[in-house]
Protein backbone atom coordinates (compact mmCIF):
# COMPACT_ATOMS: atom_id res chain seq x y z
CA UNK A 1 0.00 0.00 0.00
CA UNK A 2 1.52 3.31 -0.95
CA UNK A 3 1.92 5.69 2.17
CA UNK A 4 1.17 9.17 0.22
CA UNK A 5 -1.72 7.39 -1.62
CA UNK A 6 -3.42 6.23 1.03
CA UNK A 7 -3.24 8.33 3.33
CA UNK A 8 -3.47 11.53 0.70
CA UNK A 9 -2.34 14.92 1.40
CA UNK A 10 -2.49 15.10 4.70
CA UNK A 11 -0.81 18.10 5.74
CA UNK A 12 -2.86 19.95 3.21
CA UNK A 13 -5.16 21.86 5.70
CA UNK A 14 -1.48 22.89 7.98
CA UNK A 15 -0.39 24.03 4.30
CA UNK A 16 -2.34 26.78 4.16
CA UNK A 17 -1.08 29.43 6.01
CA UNK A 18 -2.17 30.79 9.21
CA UNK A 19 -1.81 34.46 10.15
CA UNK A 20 -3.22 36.31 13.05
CA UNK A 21 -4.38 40.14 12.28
CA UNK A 22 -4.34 41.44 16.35
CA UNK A 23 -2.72 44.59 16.02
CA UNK A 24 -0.17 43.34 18.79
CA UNK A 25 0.78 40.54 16.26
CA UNK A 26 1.29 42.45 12.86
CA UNK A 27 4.97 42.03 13.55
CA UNK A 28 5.06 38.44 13.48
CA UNK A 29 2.28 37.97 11.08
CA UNK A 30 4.56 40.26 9.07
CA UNK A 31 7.20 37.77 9.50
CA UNK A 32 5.07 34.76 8.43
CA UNK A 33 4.01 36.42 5.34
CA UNK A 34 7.19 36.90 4.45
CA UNK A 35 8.52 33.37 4.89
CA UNK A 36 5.24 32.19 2.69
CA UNK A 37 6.03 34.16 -0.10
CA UNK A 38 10.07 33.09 0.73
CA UNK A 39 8.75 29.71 0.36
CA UNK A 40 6.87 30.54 -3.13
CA UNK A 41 10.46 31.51 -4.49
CA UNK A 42 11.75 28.41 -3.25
CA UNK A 43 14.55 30.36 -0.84
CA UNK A 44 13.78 27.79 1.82
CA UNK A 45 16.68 29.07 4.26
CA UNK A 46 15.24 32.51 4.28
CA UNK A 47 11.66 31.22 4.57
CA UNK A 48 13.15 29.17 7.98
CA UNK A 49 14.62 32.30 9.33
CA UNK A 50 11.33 34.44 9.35
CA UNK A 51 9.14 31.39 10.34
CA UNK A 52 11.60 31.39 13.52
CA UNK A 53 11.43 35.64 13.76
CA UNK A 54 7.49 35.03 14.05
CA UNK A 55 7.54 32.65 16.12
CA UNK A 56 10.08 34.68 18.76
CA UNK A 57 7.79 37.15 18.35
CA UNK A 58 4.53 35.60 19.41
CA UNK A 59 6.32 33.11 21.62
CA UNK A 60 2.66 32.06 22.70
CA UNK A 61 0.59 31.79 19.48
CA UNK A 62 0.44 28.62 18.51
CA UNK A 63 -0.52 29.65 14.91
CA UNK A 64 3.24 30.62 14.34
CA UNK A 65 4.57 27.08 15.17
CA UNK A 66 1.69 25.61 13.28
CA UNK A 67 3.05 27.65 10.00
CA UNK A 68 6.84 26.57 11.10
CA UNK A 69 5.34 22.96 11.23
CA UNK A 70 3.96 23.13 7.81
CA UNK A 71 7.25 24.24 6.68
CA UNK A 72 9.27 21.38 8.33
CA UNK A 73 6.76 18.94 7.24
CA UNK A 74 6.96 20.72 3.48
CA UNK A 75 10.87 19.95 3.66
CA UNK A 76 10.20 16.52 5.15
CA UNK A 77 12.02 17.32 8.23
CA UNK A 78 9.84 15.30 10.61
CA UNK A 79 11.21 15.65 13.90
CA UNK A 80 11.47 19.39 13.66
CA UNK A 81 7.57 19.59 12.73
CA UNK A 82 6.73 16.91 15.55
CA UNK A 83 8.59 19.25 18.11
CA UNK A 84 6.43 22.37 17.03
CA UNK A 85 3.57 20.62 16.89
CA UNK A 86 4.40 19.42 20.26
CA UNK A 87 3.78 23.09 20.82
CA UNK A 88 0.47 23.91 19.50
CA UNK A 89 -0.61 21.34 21.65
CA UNK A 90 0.39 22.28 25.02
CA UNK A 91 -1.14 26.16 24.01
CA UNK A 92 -4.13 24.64 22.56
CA UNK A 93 -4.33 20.88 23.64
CA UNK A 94 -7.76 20.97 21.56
CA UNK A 95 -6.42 21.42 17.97
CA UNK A 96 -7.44 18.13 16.33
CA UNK A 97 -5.60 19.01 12.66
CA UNK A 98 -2.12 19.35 14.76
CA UNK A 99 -2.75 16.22 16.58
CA UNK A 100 -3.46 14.33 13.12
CA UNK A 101 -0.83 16.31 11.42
CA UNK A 102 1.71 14.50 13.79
CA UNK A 103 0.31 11.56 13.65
CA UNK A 104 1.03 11.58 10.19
CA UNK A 105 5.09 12.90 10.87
CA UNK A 106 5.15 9.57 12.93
CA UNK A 107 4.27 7.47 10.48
CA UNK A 108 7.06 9.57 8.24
CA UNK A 109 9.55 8.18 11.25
CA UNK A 110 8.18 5.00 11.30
CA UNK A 111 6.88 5.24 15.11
CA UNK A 112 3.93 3.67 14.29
CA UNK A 113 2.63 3.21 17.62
CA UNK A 114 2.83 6.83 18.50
CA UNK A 115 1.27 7.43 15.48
CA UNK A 116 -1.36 5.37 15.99
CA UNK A 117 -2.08 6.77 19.72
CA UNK A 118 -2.49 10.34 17.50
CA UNK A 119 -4.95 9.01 15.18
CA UNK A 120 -6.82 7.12 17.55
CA UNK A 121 -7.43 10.48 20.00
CA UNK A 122 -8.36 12.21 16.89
CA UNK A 123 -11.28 9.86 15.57
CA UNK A 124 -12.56 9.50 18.76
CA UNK A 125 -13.54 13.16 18.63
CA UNK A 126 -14.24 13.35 15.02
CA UNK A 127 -14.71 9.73 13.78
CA UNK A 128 -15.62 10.77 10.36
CA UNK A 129 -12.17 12.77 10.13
CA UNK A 130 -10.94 10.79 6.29
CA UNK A 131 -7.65 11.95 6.59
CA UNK A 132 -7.34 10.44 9.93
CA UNK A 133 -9.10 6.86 8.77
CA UNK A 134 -7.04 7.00 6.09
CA UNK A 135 -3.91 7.60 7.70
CA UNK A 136 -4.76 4.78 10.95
CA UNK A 137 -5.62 2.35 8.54
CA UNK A 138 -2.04 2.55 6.30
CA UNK A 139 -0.77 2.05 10.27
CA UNK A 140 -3.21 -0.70 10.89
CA UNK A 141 -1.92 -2.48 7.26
CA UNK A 142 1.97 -1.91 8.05
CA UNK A 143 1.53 -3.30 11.36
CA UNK A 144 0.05 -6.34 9.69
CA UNK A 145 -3.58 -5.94 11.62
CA UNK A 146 -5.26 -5.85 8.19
CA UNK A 147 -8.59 -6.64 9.58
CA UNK A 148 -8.62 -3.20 11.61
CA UNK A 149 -7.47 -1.91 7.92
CA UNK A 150 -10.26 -3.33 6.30
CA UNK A 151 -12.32 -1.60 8.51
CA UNK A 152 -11.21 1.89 8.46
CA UNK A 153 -11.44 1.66 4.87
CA UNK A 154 -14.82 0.40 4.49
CA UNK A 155 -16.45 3.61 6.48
CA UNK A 156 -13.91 5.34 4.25
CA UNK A 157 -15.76 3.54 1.03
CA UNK A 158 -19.26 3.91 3.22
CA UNK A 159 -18.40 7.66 3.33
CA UNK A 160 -17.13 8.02 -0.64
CA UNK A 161 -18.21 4.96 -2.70
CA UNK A 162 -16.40 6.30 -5.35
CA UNK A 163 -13.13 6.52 -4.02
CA UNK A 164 -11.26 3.99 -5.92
CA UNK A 165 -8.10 4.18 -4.04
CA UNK A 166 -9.93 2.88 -0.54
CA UNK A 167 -11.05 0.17 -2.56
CA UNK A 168 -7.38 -0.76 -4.03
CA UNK A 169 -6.25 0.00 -0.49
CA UNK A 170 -9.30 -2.27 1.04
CA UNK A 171 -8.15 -4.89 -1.76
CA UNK A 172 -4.40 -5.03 -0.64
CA UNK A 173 -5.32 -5.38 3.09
CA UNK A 174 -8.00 -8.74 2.24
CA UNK A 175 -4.95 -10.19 0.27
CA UNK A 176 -2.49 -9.88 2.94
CA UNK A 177 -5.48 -11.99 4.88
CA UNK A 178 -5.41 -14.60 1.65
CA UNK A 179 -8.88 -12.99 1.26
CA UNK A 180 -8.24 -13.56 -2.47
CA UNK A 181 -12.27 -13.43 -3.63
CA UNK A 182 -12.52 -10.35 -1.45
CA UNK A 183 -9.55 -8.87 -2.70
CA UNK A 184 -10.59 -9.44 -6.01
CA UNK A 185 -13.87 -7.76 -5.85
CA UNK A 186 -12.07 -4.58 -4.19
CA UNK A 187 -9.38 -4.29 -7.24
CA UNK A 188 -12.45 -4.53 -10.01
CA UNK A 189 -14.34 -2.21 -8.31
CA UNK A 190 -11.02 0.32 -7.70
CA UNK A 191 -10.36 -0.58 -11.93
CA UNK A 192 -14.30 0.35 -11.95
CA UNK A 193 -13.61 3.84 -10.80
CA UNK A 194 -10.08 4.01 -12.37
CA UNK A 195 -9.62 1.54 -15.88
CA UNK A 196 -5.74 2.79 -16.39
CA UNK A 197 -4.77 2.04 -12.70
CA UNK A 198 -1.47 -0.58 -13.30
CA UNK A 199 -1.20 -0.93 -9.54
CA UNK A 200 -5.05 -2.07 -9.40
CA UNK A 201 -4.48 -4.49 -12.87
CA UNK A 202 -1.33 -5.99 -11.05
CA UNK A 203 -2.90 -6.32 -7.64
CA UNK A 204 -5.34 -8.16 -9.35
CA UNK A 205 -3.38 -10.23 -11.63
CA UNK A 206 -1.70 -11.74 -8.70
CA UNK A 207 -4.79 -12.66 -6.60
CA UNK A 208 -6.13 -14.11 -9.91
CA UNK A 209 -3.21 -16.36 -9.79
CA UNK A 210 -3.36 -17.24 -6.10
CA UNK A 211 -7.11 -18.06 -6.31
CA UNK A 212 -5.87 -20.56 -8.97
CA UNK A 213 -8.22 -18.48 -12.06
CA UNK A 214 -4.54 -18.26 -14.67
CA UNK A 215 -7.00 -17.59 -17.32
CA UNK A 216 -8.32 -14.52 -15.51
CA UNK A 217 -4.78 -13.28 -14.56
CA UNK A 218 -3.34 -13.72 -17.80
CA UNK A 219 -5.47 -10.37 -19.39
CA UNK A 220 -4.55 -8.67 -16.31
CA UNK A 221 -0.35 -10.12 -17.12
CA UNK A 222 -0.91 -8.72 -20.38
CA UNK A 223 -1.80 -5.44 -20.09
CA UNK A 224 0.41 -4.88 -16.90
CA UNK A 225 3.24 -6.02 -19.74
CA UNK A 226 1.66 -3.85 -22.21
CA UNK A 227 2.34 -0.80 -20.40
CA UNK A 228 5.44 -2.23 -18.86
CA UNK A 229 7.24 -4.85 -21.07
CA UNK A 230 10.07 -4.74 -19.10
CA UNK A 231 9.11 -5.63 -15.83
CA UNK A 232 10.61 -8.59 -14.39
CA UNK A 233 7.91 -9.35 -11.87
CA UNK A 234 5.00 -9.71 -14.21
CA UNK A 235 7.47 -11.06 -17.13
CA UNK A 236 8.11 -14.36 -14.41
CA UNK A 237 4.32 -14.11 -13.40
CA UNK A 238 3.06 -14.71 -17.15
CA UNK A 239 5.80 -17.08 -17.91
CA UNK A 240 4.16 -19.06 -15.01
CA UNK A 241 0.95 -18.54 -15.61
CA UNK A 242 1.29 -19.74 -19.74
CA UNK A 243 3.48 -23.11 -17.78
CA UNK A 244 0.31 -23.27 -15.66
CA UNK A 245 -1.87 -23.39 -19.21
CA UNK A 246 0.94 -25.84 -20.64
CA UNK A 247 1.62 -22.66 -22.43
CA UNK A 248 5.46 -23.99 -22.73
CA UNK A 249 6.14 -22.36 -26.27
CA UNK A 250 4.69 -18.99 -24.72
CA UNK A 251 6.99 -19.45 -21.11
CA UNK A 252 10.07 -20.46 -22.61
CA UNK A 253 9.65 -16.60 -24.62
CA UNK A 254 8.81 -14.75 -21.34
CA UNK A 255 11.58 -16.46 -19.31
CA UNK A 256 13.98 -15.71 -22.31
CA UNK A 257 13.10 -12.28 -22.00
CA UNK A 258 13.12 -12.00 -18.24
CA UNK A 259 16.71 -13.86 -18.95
CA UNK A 260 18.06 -10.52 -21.14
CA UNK A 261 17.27 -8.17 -18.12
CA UNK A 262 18.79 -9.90 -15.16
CA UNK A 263 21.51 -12.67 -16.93
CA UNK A 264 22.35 -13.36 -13.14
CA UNK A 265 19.70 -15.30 -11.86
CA UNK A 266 19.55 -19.03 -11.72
CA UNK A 267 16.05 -19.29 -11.13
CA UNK A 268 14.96 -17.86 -14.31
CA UNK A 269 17.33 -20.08 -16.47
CA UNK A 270 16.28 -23.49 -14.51
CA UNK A 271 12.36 -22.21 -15.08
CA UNK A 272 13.21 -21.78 -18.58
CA UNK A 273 15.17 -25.53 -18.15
CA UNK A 274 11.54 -26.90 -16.98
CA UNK A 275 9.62 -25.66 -19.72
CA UNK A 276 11.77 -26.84 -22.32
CA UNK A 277 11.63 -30.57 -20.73
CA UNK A 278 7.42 -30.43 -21.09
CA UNK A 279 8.85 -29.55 -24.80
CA UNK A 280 10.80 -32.25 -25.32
CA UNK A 281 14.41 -30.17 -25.69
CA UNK A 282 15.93 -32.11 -23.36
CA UNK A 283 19.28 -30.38 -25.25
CA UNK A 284 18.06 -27.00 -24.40
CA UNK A 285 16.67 -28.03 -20.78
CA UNK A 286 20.12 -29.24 -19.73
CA UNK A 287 22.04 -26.29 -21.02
CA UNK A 288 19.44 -24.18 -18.79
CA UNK A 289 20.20 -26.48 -15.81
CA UNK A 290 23.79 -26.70 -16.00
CA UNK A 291 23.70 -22.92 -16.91
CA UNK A 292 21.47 -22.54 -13.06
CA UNK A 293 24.11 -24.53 -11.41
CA UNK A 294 27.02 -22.42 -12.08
CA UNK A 295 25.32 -19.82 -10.97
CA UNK A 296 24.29 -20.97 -8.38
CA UNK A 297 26.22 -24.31 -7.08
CA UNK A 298 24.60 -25.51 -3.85
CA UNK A 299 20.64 -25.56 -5.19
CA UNK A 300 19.18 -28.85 -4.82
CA UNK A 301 16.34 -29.25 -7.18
CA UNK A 302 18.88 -28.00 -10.43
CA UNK A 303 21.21 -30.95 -9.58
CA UNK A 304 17.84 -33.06 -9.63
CA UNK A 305 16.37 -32.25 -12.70
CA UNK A 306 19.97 -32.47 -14.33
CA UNK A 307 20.30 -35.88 -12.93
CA UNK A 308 16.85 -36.42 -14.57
CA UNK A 309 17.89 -35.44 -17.77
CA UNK A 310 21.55 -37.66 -17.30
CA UNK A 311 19.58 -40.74 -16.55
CA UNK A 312 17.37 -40.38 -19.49
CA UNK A 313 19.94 -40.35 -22.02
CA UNK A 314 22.03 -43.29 -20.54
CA UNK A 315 24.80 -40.76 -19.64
CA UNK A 316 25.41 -42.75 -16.41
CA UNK A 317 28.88 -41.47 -15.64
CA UNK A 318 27.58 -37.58 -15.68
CA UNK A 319 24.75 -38.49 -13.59
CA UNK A 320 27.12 -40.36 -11.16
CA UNK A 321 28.92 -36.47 -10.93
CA UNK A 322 25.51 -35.26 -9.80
CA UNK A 323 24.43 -37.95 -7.39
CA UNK A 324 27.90 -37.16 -5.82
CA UNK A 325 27.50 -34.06 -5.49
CA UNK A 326 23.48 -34.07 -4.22
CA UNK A 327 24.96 -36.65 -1.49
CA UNK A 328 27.26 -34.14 -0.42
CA UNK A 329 24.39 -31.50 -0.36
CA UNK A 330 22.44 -34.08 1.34
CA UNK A 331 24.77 -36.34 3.44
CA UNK A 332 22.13 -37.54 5.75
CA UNK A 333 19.30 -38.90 2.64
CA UNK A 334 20.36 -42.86 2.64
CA UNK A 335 17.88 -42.83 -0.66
CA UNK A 336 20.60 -40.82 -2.36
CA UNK A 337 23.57 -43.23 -1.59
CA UNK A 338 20.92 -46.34 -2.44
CA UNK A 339 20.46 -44.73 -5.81
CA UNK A 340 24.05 -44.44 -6.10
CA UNK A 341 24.92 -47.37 -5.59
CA UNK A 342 22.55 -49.37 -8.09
CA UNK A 343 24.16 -46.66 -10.31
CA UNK A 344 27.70 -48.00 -9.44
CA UNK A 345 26.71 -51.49 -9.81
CA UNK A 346 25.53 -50.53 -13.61
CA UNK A 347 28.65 -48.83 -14.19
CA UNK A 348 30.17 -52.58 -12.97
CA UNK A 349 31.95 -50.15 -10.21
CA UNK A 350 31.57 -53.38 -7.88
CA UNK A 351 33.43 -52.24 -5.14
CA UNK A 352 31.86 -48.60 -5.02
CA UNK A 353 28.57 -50.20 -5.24
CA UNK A 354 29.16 -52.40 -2.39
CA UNK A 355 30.93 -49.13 -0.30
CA UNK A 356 27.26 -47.39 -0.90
CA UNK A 357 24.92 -50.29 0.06
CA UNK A 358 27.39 -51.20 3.18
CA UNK A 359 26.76 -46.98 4.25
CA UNK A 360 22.74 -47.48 3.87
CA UNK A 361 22.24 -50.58 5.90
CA UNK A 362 24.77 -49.10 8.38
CA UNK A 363 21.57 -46.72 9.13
CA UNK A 364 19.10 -49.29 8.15
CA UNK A 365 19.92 -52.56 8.43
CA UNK A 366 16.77 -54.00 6.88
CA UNK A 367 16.49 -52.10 4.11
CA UNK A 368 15.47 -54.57 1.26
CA UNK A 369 16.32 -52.67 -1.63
CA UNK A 370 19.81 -52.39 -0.19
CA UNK A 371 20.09 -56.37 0.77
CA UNK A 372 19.39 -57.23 -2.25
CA UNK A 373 21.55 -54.81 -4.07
CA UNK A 374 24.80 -55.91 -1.74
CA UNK A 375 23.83 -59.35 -2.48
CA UNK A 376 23.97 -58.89 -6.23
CA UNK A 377 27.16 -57.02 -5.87
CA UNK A 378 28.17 -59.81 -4.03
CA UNK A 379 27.79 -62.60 -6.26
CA UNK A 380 29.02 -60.72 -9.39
CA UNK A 381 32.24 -60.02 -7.34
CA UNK A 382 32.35 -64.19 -7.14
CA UNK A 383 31.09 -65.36 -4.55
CA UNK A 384 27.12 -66.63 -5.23
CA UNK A 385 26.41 -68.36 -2.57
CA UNK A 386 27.27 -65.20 -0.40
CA UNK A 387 25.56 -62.92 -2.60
CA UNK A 388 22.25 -65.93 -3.02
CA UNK A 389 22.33 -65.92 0.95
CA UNK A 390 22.23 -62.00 1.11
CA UNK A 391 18.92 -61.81 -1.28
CA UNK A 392 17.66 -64.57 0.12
CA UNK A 393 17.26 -62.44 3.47
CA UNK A 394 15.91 -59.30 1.82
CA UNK A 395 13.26 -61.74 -0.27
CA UNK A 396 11.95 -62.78 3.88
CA UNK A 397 12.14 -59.39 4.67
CA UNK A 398 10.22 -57.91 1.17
CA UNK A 399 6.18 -57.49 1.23
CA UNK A 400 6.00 -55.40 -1.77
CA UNK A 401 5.12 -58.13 -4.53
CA UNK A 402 6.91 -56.10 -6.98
CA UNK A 403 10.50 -56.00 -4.11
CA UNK A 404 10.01 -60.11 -4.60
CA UNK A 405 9.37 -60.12 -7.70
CA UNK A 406 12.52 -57.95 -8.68
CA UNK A 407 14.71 -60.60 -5.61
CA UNK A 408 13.54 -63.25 -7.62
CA UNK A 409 14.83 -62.03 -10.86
CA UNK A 410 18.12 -60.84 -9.23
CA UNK A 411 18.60 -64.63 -7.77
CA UNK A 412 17.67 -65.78 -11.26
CA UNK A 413 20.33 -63.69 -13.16
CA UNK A 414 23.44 -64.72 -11.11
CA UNK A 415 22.36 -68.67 -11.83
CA UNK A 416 20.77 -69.43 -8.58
CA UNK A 417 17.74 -70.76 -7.56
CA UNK A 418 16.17 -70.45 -3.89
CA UNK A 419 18.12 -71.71 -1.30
């Protein structure tokens, strides 16, 4: 949610300057008009000095430190206005625009509760004050109580149905709630009031795609891209939404693009990898992958769908590279050394093989795929009755008809029947 949106122009009504016309005054009031025509010619430094004459000069007026106030707040110099409005409000503990004026200088600082302590004294005198419901309810959103947000800005829409902002604002607070359908209604309506509004289309565009609607997000995607063809957010966002559609020919073009502005970032290069496999280009898909994994070396699920792409093709040895290096990501997974080893033992690398079925029954002793597996290795290193003896005692420990069936054929191939 966008602070000055939101919360609008709230230090308009401090903006427009005060002056007092008691004849005892005319030399300060002098002084303040001075400093707000200084301030039309932009000479901010002599503005400052005649803001501070008036305000020695009237020392208890609090419409002098009000107009110094506006003028720190007009040079976003927060603490300064804070302090003067401070001021007001000891001389005139009543003034309701000061006390939501620095309510809104706290939420410049980011003292939000402060802030909110402001806003909250102020709508319990005038609860209809927008400025103030606008401002509490940005508070409420940053401070992740969206359902307060939601509903400050409903008696904001209650109050002016046609303020499409409250409604974009309103929108942002039900998503942070996963409120998608809600959230959804409050973007159309804000696009309603305001057709051009990119915030609004992309707001929307990314609830469509978390309700699980692609079809509906992808016009929103489009014209987001339209306006904005190189954005990298929405440019990823399409590209998943057309893989979502089995749109692969379409994602593959967005993720190249996306590619071109930021060269750097794995991600996009193994997403590109993963819609060139539902192609087919398994050639294209592993340059992708490998392309992911030098950039980024340690990531898991790019060794994985390499590996994938390895076993397909029968490249055994560069798969045995990956499944090295995934067991060194992953030192503790016994599955990885298991498929390493049957990997081995294809490679006739008997005694690595044997090395990586020895480590998995070290942690589980009855695992059946891995009894069987030594016991191959076993016989094929010579010794059959060993190795018959060894699958012999993972076909007793087997109850998946398809573990027995695949003992049975392992006893078979090395010449033996059962013992």
């Amino acid at each position: 949610m966008s602070m000055n949106k939101v919360i609008g122009l709230t230090l308009l009504s401090s903006l427009v300057w005060l002056f007092s016309c008691d004849a005892e005054e005319m030399s300060a009031e002098q002084y303040a008009a001075r400093a707000v025509q200084s301030v039309k010619d932009g000479n901010q430094v002599k503005a400052l000095a005649d803001f501070d004459k008036a305000v020695e000069s009237a020392p208890d007026k609090p419409i002098h430190y009000r107009n110094r106030a506006a003028f720190f707040a007009l040079t976003a110099q927060w603490g300064k206005a804070i302090a003067d409005y401070d001021t007001v409000l000891k001389l005139d503990k009543n003034d309701q625009v000061t006390l939501r004026n620095r309510g809104y200088a706290y939420v410049q600082l980011g003292k939000l509760n402060q802030a909110l302590a402001d806003l909250d004294a102020v709508l319990q005198v005038q609860p209809d004050d927008n400025q103030a419901l606008r401002c509490r309810a940005y508070v409420y959103a940053v401070q992740k109580q969206d359902v307060k947000a939601v509903e400050d800005l409903t008696k904001l829409i209650e109050k002016n149905p046609s303020d499409a902002q409250s409604y974009k604002a309103r929108g942002d607070a039900n998503a942070a709630q996963s409120k998608w359908s809600d959230a959804i209604a409050d973007y159309s309506k804000a696009l309603e009031l305001n057709p051009t509004d990119l915030e609004s289309i992309s707001a929307r565009a990314i609830a469509d795609l978390h309700a699980g609607d692609k079809n509906k997000a992808f016009s929103d995607l489009n014209a987001v891209l339209e306006a904005k063809p190189d954005n990298l957010e929405f440019l990823k966002l399409r590209a998943q939404a057309n893989y979502g559609r089995n749109q692969f020919d379409s994602a593959i073009i967005d993720y190249s693009k996306a590619i071109n502005l930021k060269s750097d970032d794995a991600s996009l290069y193994a997403a590109r990898g993963f819609s060139r496999l539902k192609k087919g280009d398994k050639n294209g898909a592993l340059e992708d992958f490998t392309k992911a994994i030098e950039l980024k070396p340690d990531e898991i699920p790019y060794y994985e769908a390499r590996l994938y792409i390895y076993g397909s093709e029968n490249d055994l040895e560069k798969a045995l590279g990956d499944l090295t290096h995934l067991i060194a990501l992953k030192p503790d997974q016994i599955e990885l050394y298991l498929r390493r080893a049957n990997l081995c033992l294809q490679l006739n690398k008997k005694d690595e093989s044997l090395a990586d079925y020895e480590r998995v029954l070290a942690k589980d002793p009855q695992n059946v795929a891995a009894l069987a597996g030594k016991g191959e290795v076993i016989a094929k290193k010579g010794n059959r009755r060993a190795g018959a003896e060894q699958l012999e005692e993972a076909l007793r420990l087997a109850t998946d008809p398809r573990d027995k069936a695949n003992i049975q054929a392992k006893l078979h191939g090395i010449g033996v029947g059962p013992l």
